[in-house]
N, C-alpha and C. Protein backbone atom coordinates (compact mmCIF):
# COMPACT_ATOMS: atom_id res chain seq x y z
N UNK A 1 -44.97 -83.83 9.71
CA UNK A 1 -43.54 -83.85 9.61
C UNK A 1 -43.14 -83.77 8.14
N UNK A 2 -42.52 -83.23 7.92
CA UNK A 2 -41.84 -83.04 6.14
C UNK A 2 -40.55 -84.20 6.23
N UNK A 3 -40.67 -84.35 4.89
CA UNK A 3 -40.04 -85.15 4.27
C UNK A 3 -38.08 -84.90 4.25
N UNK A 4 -37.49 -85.51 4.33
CA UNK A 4 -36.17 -84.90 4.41
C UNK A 4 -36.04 -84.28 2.81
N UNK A 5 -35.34 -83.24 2.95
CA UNK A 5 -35.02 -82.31 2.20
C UNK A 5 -34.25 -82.92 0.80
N UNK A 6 -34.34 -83.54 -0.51
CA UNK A 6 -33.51 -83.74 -1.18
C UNK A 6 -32.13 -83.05 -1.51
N UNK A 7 -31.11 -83.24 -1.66
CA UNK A 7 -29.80 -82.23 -2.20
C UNK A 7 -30.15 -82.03 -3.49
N UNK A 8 -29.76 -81.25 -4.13
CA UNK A 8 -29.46 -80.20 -5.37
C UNK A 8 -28.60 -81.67 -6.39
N UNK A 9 -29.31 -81.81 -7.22
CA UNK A 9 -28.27 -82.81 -8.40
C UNK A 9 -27.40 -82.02 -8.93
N UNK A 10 -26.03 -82.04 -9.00
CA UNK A 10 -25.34 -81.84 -9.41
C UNK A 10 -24.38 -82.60 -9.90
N UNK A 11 -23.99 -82.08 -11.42
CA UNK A 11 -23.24 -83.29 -12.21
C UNK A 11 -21.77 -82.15 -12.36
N UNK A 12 -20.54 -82.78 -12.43
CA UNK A 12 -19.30 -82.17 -12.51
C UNK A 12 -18.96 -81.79 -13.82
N UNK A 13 -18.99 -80.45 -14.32
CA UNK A 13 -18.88 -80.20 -15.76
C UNK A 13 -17.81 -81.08 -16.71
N UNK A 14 -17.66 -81.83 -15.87
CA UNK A 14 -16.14 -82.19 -17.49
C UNK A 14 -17.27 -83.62 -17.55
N UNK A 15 -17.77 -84.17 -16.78
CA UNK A 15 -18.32 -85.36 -16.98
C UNK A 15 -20.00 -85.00 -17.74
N UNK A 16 -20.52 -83.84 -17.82
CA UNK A 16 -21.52 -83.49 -18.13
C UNK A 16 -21.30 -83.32 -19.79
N UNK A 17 -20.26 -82.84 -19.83
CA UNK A 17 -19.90 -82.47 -20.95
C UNK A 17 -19.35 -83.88 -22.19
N UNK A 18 -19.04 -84.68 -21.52
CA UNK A 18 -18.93 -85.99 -22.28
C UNK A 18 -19.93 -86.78 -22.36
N UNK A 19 -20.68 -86.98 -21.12
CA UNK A 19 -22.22 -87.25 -21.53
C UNK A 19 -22.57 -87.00 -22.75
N UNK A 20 -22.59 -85.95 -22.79
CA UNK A 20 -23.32 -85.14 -23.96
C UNK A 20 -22.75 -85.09 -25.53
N UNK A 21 -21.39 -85.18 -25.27
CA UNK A 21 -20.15 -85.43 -26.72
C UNK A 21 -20.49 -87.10 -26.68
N UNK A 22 -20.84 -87.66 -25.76
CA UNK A 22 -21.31 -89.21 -26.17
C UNK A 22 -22.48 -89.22 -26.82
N UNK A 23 -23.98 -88.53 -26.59
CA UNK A 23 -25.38 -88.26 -27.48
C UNK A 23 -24.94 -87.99 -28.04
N UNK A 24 -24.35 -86.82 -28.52
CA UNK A 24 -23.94 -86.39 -29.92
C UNK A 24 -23.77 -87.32 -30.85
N UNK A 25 -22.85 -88.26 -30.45
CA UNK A 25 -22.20 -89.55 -31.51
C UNK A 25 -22.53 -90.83 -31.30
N UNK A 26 -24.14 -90.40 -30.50
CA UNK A 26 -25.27 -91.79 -31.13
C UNK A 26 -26.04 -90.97 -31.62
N UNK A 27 -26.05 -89.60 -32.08
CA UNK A 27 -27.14 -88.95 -32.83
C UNK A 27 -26.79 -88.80 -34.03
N UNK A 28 -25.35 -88.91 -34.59
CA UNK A 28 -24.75 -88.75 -35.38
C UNK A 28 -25.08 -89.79 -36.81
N UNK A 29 -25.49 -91.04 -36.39
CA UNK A 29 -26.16 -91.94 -37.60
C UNK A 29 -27.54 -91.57 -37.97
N UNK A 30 -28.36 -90.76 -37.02
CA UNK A 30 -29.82 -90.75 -37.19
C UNK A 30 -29.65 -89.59 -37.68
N UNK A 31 -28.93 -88.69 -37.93
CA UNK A 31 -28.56 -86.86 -38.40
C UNK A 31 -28.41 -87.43 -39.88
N UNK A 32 -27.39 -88.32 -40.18
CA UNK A 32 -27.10 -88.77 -41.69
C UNK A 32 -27.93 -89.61 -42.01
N UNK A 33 -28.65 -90.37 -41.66
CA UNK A 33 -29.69 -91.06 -42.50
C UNK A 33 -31.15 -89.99 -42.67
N UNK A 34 -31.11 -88.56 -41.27
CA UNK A 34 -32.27 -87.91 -42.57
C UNK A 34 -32.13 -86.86 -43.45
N UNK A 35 -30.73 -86.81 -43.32
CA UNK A 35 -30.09 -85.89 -44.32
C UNK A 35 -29.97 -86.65 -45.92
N UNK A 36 -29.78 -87.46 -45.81
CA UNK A 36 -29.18 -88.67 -46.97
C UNK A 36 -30.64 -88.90 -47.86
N UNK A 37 -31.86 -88.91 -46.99
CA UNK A 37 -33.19 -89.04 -47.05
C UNK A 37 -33.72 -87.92 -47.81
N UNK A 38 -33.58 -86.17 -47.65
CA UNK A 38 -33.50 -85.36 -48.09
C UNK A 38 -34.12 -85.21 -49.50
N UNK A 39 -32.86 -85.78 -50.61
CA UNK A 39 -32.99 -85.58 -52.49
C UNK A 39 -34.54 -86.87 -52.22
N UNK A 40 -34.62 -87.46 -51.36
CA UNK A 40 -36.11 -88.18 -51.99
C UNK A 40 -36.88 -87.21 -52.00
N UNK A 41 -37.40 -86.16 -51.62
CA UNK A 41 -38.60 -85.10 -50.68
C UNK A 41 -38.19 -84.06 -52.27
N UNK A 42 -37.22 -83.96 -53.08
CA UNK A 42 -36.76 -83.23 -54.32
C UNK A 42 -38.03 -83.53 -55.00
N UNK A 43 -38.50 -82.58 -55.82
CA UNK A 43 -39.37 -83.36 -56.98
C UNK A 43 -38.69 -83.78 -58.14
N UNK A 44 -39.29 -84.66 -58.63
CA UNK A 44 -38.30 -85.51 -59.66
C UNK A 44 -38.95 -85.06 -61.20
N UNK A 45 -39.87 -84.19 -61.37
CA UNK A 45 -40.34 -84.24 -62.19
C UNK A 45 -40.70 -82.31 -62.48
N UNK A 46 -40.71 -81.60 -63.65
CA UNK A 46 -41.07 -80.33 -63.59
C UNK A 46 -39.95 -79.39 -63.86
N UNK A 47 -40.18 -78.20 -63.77
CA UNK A 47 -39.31 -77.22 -64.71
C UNK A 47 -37.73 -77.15 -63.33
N UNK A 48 -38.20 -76.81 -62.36
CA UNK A 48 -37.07 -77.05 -61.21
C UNK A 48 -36.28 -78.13 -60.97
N UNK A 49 -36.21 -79.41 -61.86
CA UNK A 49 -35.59 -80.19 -61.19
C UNK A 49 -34.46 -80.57 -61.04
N UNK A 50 -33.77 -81.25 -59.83
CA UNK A 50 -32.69 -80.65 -59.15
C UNK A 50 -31.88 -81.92 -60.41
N UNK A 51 -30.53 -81.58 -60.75
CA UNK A 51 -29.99 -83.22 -61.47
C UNK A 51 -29.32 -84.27 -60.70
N UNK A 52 -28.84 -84.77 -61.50
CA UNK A 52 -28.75 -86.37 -60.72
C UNK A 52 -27.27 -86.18 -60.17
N UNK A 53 -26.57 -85.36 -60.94
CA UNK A 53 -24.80 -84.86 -60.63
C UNK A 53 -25.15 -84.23 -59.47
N UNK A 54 -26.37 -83.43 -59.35
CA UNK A 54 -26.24 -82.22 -57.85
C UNK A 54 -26.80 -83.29 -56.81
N UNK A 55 -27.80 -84.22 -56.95
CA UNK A 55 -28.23 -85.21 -56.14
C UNK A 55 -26.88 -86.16 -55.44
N UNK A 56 -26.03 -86.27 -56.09
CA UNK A 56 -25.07 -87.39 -55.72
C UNK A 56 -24.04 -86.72 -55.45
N UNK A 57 -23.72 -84.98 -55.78
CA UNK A 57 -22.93 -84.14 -55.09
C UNK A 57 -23.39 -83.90 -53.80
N UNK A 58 -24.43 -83.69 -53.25
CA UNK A 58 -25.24 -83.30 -52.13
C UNK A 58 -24.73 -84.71 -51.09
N UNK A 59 -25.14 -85.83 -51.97
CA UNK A 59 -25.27 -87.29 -50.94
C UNK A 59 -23.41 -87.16 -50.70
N UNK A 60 -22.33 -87.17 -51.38
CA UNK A 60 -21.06 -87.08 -51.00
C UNK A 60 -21.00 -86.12 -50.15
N UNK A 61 -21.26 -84.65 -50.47
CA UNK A 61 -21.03 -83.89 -49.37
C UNK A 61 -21.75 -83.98 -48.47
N UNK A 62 -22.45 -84.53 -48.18
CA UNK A 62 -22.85 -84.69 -46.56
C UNK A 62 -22.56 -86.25 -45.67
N UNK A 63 -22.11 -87.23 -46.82
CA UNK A 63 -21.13 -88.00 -46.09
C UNK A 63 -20.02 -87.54 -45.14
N UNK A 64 -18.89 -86.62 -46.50
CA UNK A 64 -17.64 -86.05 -46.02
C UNK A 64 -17.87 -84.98 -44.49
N UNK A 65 -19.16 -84.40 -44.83
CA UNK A 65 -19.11 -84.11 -43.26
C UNK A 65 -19.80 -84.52 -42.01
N UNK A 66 -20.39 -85.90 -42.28
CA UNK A 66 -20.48 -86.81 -41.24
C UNK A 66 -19.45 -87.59 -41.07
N UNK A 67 -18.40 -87.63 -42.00
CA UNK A 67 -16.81 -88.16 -41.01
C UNK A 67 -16.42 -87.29 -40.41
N UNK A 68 -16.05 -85.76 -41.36
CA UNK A 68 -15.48 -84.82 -40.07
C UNK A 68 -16.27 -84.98 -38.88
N UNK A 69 -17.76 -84.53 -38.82
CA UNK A 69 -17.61 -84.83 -37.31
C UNK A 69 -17.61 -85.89 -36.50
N UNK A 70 -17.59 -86.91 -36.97
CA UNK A 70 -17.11 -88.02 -36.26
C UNK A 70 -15.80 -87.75 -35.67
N UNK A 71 -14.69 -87.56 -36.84
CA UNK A 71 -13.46 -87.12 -35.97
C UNK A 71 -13.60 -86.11 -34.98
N UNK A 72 -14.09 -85.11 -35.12
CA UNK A 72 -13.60 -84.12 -34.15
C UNK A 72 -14.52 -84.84 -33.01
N UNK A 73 -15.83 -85.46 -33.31
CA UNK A 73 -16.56 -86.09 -31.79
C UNK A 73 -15.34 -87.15 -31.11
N UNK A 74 -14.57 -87.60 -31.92
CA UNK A 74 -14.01 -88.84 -31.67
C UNK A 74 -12.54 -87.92 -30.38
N UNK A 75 -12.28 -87.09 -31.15
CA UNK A 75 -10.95 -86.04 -30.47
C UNK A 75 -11.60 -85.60 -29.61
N UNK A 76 -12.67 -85.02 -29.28
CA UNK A 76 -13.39 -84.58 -27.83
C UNK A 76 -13.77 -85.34 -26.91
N UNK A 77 -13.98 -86.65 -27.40
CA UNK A 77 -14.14 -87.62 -26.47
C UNK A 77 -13.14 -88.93 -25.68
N UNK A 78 -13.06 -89.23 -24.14
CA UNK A 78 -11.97 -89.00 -23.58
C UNK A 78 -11.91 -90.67 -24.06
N UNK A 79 -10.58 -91.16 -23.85
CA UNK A 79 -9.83 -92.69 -24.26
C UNK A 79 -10.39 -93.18 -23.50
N UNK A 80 -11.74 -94.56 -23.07
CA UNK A 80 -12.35 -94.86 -22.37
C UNK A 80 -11.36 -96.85 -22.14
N UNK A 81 -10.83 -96.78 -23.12
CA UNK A 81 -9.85 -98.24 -23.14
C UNK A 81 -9.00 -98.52 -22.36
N UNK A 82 -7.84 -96.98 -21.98
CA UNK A 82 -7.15 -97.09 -21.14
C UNK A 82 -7.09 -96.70 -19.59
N UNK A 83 -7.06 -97.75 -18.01
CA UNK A 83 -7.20 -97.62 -17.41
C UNK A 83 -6.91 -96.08 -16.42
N UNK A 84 -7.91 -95.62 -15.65
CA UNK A 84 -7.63 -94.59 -14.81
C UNK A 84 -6.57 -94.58 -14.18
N UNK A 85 -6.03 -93.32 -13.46
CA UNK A 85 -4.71 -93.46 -12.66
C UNK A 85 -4.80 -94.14 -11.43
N UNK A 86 -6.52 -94.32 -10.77
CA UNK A 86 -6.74 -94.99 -9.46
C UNK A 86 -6.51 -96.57 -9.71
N UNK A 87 -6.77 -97.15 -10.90
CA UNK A 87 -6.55 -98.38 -10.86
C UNK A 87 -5.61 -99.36 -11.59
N UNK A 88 -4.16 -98.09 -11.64
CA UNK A 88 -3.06 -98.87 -11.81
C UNK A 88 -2.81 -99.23 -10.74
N UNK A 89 -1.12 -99.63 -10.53
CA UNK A 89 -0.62 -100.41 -9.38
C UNK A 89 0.81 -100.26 -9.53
């Protein structure tokens, strides 16, 4: 006798899609700490080396765009504080 047949998983795209805008913005601290990590892996020593103004330009600009995307993760992702329409009254 076989086993009953499992159904097909299916997830509803708008909820799949926030799932996923939610990973995003727990991946978002571990993206900037190995970016930030980066000027260590620089050599510090030798005819190429990078300066300390471009080192600390690099570390700002990649702050400034780990806030932008925080905001825009933050604008894609839905108001989880305020109650659904099923469980007003």
């Amino acid at each position: 006798m076989k086993p009953p047949a499992k159904p097909p998983v299916f997830l509803e795209r708008a909820s799949y899609r926030q799932r996923r805008l939610g990973d995003a913005g727990r991946f978002l601290p571990v993206l900037g700490a190995v970016l930030w990590l980066i000027p260590l892996l620089w050599a510090s020593d030798g005819p190429e080396t990078p300066s300390k103004a471009g080192m600390v330009t690099y570390i700002f600009v990649i702050w400034l765009v780990l806030i932008g995307l925080a905001a825009v993760l933050s604008r894609l992702l839905p108001d989880t504080d305020q109650p659904s329409d099923d469980t007003r009254r």
